[in-house]
N, C-alpha and C. Protein backbone atom coordinates (compact mmCIF):
# COMPACT_ATOMS: atom_id res chain seq x y z
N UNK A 1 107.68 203.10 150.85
CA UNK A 1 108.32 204.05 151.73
C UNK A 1 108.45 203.41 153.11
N UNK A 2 109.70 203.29 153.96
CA UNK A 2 109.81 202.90 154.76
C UNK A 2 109.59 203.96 155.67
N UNK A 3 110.07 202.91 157.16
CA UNK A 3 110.12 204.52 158.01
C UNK A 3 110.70 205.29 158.08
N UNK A 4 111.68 204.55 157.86
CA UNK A 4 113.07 205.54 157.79
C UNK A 4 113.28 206.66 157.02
N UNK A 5 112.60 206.32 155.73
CA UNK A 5 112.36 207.58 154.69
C UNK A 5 111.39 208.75 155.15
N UNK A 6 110.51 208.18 155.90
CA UNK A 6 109.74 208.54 156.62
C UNK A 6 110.03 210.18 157.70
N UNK A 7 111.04 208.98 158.43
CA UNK A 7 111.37 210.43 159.49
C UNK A 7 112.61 210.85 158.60
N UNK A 8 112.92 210.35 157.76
CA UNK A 8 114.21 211.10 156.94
C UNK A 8 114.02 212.41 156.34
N UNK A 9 112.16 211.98 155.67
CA UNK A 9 111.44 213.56 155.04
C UNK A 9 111.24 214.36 155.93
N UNK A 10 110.35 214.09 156.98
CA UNK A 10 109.99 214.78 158.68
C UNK A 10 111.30 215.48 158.99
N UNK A 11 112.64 214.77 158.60
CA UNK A 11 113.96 215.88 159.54
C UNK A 11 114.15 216.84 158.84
N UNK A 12 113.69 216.61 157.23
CA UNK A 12 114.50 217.44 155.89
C UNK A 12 113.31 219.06 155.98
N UNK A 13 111.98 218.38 156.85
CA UNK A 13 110.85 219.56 156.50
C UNK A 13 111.36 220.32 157.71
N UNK A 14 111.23 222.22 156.84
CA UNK A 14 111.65 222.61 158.17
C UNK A 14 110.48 223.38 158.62
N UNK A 15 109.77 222.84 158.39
CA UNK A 15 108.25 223.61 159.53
C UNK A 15 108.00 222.83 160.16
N UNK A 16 108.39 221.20 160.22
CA UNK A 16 107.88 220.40 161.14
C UNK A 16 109.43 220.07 161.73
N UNK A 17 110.40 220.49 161.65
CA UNK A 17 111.61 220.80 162.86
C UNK A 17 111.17 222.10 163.42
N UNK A 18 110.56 222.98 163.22
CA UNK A 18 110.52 224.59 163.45
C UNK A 18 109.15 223.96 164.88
N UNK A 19 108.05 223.27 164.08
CA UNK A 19 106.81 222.33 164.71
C UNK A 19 107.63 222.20 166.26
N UNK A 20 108.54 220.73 166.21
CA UNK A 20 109.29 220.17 167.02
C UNK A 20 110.17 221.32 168.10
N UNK A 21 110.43 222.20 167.63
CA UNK A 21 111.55 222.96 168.59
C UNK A 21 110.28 224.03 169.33
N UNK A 22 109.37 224.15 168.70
CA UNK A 22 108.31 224.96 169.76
C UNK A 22 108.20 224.40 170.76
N UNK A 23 106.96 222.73 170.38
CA UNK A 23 106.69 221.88 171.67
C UNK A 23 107.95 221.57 172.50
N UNK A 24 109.22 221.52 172.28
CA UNK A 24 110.14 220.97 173.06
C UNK A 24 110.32 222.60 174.23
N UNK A 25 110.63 223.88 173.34
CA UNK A 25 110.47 224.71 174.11
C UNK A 25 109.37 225.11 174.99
N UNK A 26 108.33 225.20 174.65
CA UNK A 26 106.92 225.11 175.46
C UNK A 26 106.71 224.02 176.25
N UNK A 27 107.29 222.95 176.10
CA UNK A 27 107.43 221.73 177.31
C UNK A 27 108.55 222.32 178.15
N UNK A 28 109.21 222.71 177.78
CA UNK A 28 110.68 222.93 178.81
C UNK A 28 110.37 224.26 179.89
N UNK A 29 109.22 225.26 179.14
CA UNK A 29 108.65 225.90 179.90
C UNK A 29 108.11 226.16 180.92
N UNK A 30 107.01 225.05 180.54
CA UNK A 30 106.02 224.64 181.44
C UNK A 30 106.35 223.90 182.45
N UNK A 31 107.64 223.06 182.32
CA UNK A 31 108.28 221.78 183.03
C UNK A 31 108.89 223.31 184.30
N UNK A 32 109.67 223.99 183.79
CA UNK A 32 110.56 224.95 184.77
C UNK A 32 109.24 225.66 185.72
N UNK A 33 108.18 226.15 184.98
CA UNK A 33 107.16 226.65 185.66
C UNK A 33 106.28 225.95 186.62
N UNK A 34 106.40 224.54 186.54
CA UNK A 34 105.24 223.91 187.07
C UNK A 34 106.95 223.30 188.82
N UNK A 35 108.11 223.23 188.21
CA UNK A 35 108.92 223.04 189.54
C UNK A 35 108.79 224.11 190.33
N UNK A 36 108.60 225.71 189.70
CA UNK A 36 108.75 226.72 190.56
C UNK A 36 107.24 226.82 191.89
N UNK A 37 106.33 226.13 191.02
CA UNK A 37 105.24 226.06 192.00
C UNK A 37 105.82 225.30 192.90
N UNK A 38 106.10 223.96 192.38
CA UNK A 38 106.42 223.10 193.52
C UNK A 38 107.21 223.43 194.38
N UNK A 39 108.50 224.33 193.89
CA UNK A 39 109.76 224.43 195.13
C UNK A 39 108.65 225.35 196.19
N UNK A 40 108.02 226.45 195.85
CA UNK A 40 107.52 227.20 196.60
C UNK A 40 106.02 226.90 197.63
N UNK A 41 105.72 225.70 197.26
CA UNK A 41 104.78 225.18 198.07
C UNK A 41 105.63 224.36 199.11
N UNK A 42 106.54 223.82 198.39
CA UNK A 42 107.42 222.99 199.22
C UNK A 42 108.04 223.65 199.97
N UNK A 43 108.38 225.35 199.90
CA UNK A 43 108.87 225.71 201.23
C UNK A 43 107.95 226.23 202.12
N UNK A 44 106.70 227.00 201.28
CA UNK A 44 105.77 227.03 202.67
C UNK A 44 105.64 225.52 203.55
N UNK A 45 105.38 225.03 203.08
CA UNK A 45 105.09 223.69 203.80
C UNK A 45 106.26 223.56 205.10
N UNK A 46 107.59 223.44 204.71
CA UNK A 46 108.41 222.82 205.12
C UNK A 46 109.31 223.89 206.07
N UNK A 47 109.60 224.96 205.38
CA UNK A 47 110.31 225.75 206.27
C UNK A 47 110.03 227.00 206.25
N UNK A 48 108.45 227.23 206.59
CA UNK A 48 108.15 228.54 207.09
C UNK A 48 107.10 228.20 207.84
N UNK A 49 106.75 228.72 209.09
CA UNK A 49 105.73 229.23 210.12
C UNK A 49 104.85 229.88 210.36
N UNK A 50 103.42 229.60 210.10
CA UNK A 50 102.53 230.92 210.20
C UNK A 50 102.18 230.84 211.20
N UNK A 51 101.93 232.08 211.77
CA UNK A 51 101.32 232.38 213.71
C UNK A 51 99.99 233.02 213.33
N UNK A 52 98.97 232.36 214.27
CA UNK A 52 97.60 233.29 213.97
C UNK A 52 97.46 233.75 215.88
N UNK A 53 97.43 235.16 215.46
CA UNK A 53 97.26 235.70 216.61
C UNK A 53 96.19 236.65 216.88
N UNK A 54 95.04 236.52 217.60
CA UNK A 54 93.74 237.00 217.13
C UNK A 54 94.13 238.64 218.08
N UNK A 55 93.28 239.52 217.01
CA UNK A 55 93.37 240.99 217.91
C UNK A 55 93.04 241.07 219.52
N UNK A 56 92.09 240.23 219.90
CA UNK A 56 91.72 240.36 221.44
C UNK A 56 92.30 239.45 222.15
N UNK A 57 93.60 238.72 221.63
CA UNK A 57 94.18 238.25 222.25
C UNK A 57 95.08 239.23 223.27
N UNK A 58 96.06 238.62 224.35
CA UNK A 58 96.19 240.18 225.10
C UNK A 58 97.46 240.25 224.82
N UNK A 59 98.28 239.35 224.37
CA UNK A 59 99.78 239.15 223.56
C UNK A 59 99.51 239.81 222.51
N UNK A 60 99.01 240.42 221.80
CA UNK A 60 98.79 241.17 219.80
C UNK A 60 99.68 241.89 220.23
N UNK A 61 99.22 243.20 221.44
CA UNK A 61 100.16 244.11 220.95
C UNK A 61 101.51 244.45 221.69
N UNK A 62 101.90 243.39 222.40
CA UNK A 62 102.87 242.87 222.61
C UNK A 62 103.90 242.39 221.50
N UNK A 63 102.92 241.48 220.73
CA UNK A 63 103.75 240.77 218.90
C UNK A 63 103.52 241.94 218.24
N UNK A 64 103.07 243.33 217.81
CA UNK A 64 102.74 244.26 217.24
C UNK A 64 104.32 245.12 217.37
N UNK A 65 104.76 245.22 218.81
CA UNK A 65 105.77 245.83 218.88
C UNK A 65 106.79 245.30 218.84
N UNK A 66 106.86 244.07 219.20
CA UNK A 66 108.31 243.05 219.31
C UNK A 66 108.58 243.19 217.48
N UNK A 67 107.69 242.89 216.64
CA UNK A 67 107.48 242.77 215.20
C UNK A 67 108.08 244.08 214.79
N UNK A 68 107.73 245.26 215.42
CA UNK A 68 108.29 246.34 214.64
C UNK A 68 109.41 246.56 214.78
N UNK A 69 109.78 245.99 216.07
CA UNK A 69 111.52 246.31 216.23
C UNK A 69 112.47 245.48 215.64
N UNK A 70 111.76 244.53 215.33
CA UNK A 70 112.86 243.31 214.86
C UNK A 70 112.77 242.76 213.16
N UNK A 71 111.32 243.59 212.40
CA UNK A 71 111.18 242.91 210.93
C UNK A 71 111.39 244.49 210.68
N UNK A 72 113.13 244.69 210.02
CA UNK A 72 113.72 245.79 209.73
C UNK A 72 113.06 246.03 208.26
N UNK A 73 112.93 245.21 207.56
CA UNK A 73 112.68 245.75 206.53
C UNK A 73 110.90 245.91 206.00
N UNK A 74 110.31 245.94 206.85
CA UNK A 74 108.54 246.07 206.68
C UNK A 74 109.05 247.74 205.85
N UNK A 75 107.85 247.84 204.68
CA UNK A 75 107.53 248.61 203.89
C UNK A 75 106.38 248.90 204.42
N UNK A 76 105.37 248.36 204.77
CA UNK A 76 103.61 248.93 205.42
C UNK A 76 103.80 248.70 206.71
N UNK A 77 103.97 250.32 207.24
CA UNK A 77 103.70 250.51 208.27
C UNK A 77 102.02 250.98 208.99
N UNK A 78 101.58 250.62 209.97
CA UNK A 78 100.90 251.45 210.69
C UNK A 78 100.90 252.46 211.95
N UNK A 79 100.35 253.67 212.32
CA UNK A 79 100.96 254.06 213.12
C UNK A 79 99.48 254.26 214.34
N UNK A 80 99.82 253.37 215.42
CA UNK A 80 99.07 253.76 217.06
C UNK A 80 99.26 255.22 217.65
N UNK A 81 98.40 255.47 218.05
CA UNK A 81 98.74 257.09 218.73
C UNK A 81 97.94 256.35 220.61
N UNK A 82 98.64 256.61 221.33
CA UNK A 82 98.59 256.55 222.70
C UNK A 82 98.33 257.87 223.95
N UNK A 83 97.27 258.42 223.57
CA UNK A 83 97.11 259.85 224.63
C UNK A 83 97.08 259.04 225.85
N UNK A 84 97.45 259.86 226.77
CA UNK A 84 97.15 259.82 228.07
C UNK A 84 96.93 261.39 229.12
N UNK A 85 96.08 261.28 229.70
CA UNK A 85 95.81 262.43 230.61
C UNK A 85 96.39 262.54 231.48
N UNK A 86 97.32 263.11 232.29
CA UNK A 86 97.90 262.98 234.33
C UNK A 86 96.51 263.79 234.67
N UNK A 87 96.98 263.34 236.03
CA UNK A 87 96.29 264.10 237.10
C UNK A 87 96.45 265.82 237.26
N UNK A 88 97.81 266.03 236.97
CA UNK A 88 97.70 267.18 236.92
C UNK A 88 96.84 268.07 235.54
N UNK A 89 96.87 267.19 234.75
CA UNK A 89 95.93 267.98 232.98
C UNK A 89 97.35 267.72 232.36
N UNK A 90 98.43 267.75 232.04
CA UNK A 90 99.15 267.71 231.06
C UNK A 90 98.61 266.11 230.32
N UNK A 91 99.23 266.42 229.23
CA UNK A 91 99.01 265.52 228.41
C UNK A 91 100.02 264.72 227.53
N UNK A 92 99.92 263.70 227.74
CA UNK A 92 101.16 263.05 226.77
C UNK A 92 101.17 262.07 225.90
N UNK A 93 101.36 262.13 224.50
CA UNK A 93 101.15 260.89 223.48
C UNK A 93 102.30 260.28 223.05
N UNK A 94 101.80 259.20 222.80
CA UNK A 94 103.22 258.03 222.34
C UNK A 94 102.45 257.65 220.57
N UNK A 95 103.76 257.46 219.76
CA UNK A 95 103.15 257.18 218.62
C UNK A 95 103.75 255.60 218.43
N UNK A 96 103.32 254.43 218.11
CA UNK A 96 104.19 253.45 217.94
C UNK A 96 103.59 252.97 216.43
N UNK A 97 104.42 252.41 215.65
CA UNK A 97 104.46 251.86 214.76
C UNK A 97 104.54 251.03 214.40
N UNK A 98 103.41 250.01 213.87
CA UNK A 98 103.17 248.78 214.07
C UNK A 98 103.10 248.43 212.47
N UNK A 99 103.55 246.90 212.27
CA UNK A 99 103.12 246.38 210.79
C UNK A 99 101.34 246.59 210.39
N UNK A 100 101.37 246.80 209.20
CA UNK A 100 99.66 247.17 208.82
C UNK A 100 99.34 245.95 207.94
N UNK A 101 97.94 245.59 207.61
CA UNK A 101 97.49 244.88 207.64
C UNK A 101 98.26 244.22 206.11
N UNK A 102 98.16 243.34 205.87
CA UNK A 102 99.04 242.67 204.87
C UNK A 102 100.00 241.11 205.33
N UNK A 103 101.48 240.97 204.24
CA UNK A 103 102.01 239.59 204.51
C UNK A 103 103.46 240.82 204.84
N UNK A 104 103.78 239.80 205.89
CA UNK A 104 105.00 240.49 206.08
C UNK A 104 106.01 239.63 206.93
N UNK A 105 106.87 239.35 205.89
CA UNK A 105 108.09 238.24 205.94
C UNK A 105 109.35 238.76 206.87
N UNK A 106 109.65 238.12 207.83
CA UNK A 106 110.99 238.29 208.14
C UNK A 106 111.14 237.01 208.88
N UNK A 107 112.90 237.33 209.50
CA UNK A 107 113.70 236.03 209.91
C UNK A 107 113.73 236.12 211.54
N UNK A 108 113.42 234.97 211.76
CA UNK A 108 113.49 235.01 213.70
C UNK A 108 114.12 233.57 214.15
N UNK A 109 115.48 234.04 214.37
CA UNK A 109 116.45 233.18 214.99
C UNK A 109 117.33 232.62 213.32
N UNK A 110 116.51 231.40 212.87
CA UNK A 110 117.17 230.72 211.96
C UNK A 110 115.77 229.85 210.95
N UNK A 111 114.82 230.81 211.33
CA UNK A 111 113.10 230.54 210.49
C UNK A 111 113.15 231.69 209.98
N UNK A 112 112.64 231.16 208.68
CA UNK A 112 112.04 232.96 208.04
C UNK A 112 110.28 232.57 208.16
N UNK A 113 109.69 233.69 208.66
CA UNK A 113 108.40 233.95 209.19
C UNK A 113 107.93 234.79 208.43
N UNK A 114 105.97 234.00 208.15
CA UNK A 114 105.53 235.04 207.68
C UNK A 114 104.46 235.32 208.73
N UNK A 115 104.03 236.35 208.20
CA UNK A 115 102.87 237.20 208.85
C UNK A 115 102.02 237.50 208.41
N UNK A 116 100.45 237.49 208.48
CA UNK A 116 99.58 238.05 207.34
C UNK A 116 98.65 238.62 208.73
N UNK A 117 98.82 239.57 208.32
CA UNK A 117 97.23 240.56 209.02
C UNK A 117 96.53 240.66 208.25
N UNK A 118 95.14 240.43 208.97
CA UNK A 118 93.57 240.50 208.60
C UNK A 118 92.85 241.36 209.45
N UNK A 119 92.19 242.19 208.49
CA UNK A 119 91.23 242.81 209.48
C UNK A 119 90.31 242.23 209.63
């Protein structure tokens, strides 16, 4: 028996073509799955920006509000309540709405930015 007869029987069996078209599919799988890691490490890396901006910094809630007005599409919101007393006794509150703790992606200028709050 040569080889040829060889892989001639191997093409004619069809559990070991049925064999062959798994691993080729399960390689082709894994091959598409293992680029999707890569493209996506490759864009954190390359073209996105993380800002760490600590709470007692005195800019936060400065970036707290600039952030709410401008990342239109935040889904987790938080909301600040602001009393204040006058002199005379009236009283007046402001509510502002700030991103809550989480990742929260948007675009500034011609960067897409992420954001991750930590408590």
């Amino acid at each position: 028996m040569t080889v040829k007869d060889l892989v001639a029987s191997l093409s004619d069996n069809p559990y070991f073509g049925a064999g062959f078209g798994l691993v080729g599919l399960g390689a082709g799988l894994a091959l598409l799955r293992k680029g999707g890691q890569f493209a996506s490490t490759a864009f954190r890396r390359y073209y996105m920006i993380t800002l760490e901006v600590p709470s007692r910094d005195s800019s936060f809630s400065w970036l707290l509000q600039w952030i709410s007005v401008h990342a239109t599409r935040t889904q987790h919101l938080s909301v600040e309540t602001i009393v204040k007393q006058h002199d005379t006794g009236r009283i007046s509150m402001q509510l502002d709405f700030v991103p809550s703790p989480g990742s929260h992606y948007f675009w500034l200028v011609a960067i897409y930015m992420l954001l991750r709050m930590v408590i």
